[in-house]
N, C-alpha and C. Protein backbone atom coordinates (compact mmCIF):
# COMPACT_ATOMS: atom_id res chain seq x y z
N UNK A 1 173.71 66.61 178.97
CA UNK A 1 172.87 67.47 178.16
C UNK A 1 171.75 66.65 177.55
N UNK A 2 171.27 67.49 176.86
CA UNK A 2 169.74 66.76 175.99
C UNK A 2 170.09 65.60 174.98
N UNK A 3 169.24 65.35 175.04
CA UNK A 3 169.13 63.62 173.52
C UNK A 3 169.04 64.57 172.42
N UNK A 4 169.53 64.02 171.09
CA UNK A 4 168.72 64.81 170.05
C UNK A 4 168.52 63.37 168.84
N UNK A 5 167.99 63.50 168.09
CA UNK A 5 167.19 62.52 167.09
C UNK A 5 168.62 62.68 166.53
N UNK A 6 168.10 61.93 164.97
CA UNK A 6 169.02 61.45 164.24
C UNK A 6 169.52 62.86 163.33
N UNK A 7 168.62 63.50 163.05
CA UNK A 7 168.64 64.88 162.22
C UNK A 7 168.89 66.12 163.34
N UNK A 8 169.63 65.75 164.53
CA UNK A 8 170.53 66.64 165.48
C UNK A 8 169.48 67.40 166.10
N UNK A 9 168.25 67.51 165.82
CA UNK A 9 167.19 68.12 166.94
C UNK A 9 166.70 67.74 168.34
N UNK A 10 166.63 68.08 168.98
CA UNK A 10 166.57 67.66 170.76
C UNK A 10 165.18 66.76 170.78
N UNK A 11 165.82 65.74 171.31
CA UNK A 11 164.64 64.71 171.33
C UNK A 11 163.19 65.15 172.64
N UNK A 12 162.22 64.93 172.46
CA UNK A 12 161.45 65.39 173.29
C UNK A 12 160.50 64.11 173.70
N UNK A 13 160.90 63.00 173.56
CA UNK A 13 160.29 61.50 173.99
C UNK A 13 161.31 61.17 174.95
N UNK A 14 162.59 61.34 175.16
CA UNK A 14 162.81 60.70 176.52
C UNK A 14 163.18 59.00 175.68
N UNK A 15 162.70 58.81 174.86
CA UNK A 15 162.92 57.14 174.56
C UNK A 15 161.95 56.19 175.57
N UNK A 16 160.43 57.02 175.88
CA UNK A 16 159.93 56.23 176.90
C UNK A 16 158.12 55.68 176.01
N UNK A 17 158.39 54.52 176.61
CA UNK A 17 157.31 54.07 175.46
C UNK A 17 156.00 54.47 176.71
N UNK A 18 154.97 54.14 176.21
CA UNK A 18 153.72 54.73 176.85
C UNK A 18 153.70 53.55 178.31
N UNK A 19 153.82 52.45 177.83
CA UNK A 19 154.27 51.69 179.08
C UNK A 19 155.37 51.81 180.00
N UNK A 20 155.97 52.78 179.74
CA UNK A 20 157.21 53.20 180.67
C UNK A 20 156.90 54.08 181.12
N UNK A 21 155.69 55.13 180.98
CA UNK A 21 155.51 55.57 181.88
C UNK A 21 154.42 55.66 182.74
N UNK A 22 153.70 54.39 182.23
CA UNK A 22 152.44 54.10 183.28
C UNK A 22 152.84 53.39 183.97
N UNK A 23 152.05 53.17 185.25
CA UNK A 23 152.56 52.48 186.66
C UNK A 23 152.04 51.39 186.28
N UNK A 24 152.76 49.76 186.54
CA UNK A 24 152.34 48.80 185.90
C UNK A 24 151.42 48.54 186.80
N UNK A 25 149.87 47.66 185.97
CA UNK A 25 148.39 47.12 187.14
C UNK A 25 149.06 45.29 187.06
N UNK A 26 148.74 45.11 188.28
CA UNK A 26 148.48 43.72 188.30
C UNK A 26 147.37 42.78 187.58
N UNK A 27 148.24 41.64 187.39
CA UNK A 27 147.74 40.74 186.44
C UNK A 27 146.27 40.67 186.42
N UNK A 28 145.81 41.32 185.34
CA UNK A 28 144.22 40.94 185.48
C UNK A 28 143.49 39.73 185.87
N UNK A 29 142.28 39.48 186.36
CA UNK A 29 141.78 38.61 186.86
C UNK A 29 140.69 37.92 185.55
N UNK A 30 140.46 36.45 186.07
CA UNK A 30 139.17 36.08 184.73
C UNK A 30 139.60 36.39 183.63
N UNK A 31 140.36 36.36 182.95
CA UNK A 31 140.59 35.69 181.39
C UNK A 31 141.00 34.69 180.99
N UNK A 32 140.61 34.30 179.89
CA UNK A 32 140.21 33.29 179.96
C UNK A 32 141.46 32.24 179.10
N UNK A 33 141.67 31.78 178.21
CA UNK A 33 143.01 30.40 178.01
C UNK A 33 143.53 31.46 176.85
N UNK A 34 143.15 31.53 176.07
CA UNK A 34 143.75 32.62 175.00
C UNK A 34 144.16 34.27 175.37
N UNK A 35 143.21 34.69 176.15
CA UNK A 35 143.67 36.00 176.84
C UNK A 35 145.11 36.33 177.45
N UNK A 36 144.61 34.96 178.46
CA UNK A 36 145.62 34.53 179.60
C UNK A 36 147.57 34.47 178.50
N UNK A 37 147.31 33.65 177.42
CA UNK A 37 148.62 33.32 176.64
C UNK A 37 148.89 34.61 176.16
N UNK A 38 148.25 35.16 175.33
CA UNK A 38 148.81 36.52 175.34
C UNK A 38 148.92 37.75 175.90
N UNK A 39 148.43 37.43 177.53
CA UNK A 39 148.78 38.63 178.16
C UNK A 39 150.12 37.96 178.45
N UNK A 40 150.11 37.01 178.71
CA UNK A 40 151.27 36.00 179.74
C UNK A 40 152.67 36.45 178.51
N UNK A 41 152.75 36.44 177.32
CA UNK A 41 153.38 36.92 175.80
C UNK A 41 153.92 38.05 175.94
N UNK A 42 153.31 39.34 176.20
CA UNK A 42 153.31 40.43 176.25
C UNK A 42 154.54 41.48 177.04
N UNK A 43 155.15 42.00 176.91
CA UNK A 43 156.13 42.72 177.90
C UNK A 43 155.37 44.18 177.86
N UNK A 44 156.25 44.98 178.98
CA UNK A 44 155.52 46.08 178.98
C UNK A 44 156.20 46.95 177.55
N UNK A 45 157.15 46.60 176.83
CA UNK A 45 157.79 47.29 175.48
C UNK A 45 157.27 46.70 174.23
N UNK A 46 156.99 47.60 173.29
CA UNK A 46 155.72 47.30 171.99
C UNK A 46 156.97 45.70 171.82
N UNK A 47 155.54 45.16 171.28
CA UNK A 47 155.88 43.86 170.57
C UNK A 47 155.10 43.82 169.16
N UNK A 48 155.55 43.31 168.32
CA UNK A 48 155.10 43.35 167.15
C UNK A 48 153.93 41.93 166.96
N UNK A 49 152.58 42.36 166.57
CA UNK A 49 151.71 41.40 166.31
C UNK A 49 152.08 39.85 165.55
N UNK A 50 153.10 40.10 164.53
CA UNK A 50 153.31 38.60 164.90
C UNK A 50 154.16 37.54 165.77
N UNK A 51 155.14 38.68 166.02
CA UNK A 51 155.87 38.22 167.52
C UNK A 51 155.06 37.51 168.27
N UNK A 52 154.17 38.64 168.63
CA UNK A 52 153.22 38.20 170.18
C UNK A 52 152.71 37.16 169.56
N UNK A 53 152.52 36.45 168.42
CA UNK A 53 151.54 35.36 168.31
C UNK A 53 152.12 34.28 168.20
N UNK A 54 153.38 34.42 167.45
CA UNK A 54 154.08 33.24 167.76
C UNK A 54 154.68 32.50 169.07
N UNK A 55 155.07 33.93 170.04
CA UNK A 55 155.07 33.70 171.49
C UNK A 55 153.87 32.64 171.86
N UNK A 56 152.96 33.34 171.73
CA UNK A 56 151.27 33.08 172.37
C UNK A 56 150.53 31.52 172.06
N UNK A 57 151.57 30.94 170.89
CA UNK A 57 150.71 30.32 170.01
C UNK A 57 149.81 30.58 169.54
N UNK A 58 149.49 31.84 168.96
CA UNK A 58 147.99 32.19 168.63
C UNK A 58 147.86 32.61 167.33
N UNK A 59 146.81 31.89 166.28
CA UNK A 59 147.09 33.07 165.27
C UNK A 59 146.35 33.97 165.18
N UNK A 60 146.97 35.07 163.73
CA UNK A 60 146.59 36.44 163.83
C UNK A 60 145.23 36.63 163.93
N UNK A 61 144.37 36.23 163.54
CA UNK A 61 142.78 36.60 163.57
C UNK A 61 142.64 36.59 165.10
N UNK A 62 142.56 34.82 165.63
CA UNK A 62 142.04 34.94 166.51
C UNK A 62 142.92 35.85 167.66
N UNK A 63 144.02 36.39 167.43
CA UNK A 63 144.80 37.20 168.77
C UNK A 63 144.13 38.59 168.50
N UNK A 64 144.03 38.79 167.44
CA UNK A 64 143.27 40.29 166.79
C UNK A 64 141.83 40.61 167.60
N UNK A 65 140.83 39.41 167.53
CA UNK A 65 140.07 39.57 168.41
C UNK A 65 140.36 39.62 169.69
N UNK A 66 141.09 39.03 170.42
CA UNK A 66 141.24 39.00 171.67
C UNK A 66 141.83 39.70 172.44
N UNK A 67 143.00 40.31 171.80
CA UNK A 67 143.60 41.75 172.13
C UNK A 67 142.51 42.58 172.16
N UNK A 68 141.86 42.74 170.90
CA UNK A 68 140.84 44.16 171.49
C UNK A 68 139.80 44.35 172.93
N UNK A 69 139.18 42.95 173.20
CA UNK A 69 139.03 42.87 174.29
C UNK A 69 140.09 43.17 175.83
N UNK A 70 141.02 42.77 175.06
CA UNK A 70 142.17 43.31 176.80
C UNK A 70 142.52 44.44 176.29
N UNK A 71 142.10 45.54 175.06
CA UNK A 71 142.83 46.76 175.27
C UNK A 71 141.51 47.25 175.73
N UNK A 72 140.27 47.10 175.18
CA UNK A 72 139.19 47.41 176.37
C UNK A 72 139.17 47.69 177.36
N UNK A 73 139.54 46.51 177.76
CA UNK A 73 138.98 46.32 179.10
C UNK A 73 140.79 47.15 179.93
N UNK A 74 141.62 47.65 179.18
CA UNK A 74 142.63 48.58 179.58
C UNK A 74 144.12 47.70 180.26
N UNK A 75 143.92 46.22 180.15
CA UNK A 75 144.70 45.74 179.81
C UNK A 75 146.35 45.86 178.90
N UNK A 76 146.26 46.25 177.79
CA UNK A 76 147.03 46.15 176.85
C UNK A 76 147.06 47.27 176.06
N UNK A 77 147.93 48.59 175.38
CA UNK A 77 148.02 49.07 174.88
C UNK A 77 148.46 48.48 173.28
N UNK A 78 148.10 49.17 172.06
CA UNK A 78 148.68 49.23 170.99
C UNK A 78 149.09 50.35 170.03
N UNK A 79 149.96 50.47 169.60
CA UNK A 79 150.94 51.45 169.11
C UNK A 79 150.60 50.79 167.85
N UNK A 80 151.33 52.27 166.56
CA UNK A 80 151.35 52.29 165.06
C UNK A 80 151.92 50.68 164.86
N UNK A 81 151.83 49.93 163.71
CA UNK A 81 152.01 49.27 163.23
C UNK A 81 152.21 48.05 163.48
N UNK A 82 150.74 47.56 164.07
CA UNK A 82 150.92 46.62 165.29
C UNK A 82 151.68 46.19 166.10
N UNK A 83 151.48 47.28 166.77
CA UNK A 83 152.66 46.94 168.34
C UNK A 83 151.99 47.13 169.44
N UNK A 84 152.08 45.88 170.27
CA UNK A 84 151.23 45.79 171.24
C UNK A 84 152.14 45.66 172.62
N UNK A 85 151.65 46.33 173.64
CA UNK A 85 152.30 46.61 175.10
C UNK A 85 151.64 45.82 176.10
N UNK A 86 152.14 45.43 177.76
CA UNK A 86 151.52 45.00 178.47
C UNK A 86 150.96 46.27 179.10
N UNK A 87 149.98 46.92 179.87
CA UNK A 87 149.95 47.99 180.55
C UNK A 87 149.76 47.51 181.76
């Protein structure tokens, strides 16, 4: 039968994050040493911004900039409360 949340109503997410249900793209091309560490960081399930940076070695400013460029360029999704995806 159906999922239901915590308050017994039928769940209607499936439990699937936005990267679960996009078809994963291959590793982007040309980015560059910092890009590269935190795409390389990244799973396709939200990671929390300072996770990914401590992964990445990166800190928060400069990953802040550089993520927005790979969610640009459609790379990388981010979710509420800094949570960032591979796409």
């Amino acid at each position: 039968e159906g999922q239901q949340d915590l308050f017994g109503a039928p769940s209607r997410g499936g439990g699937q994050t936005p990267a679960s249900k996009a078809k994963p793209t291959p590793p982007p091309e040309g980015l560059n040493r910092v890009e590269q560490q935190l795409y390389d960081a990244l799973a396709p399930e939200p990671m929390h911004l300072d996770t990914l940076c401590e992964r990445a070695g990166v800190d928060v400013s400069n990953a802040l900039v550089y993520l927005l460029g790979l969610e640009l360029g459609g790379h990388v999704g981010q979710l509420a409360g800094r949570q960032f995806y591979r796409r």
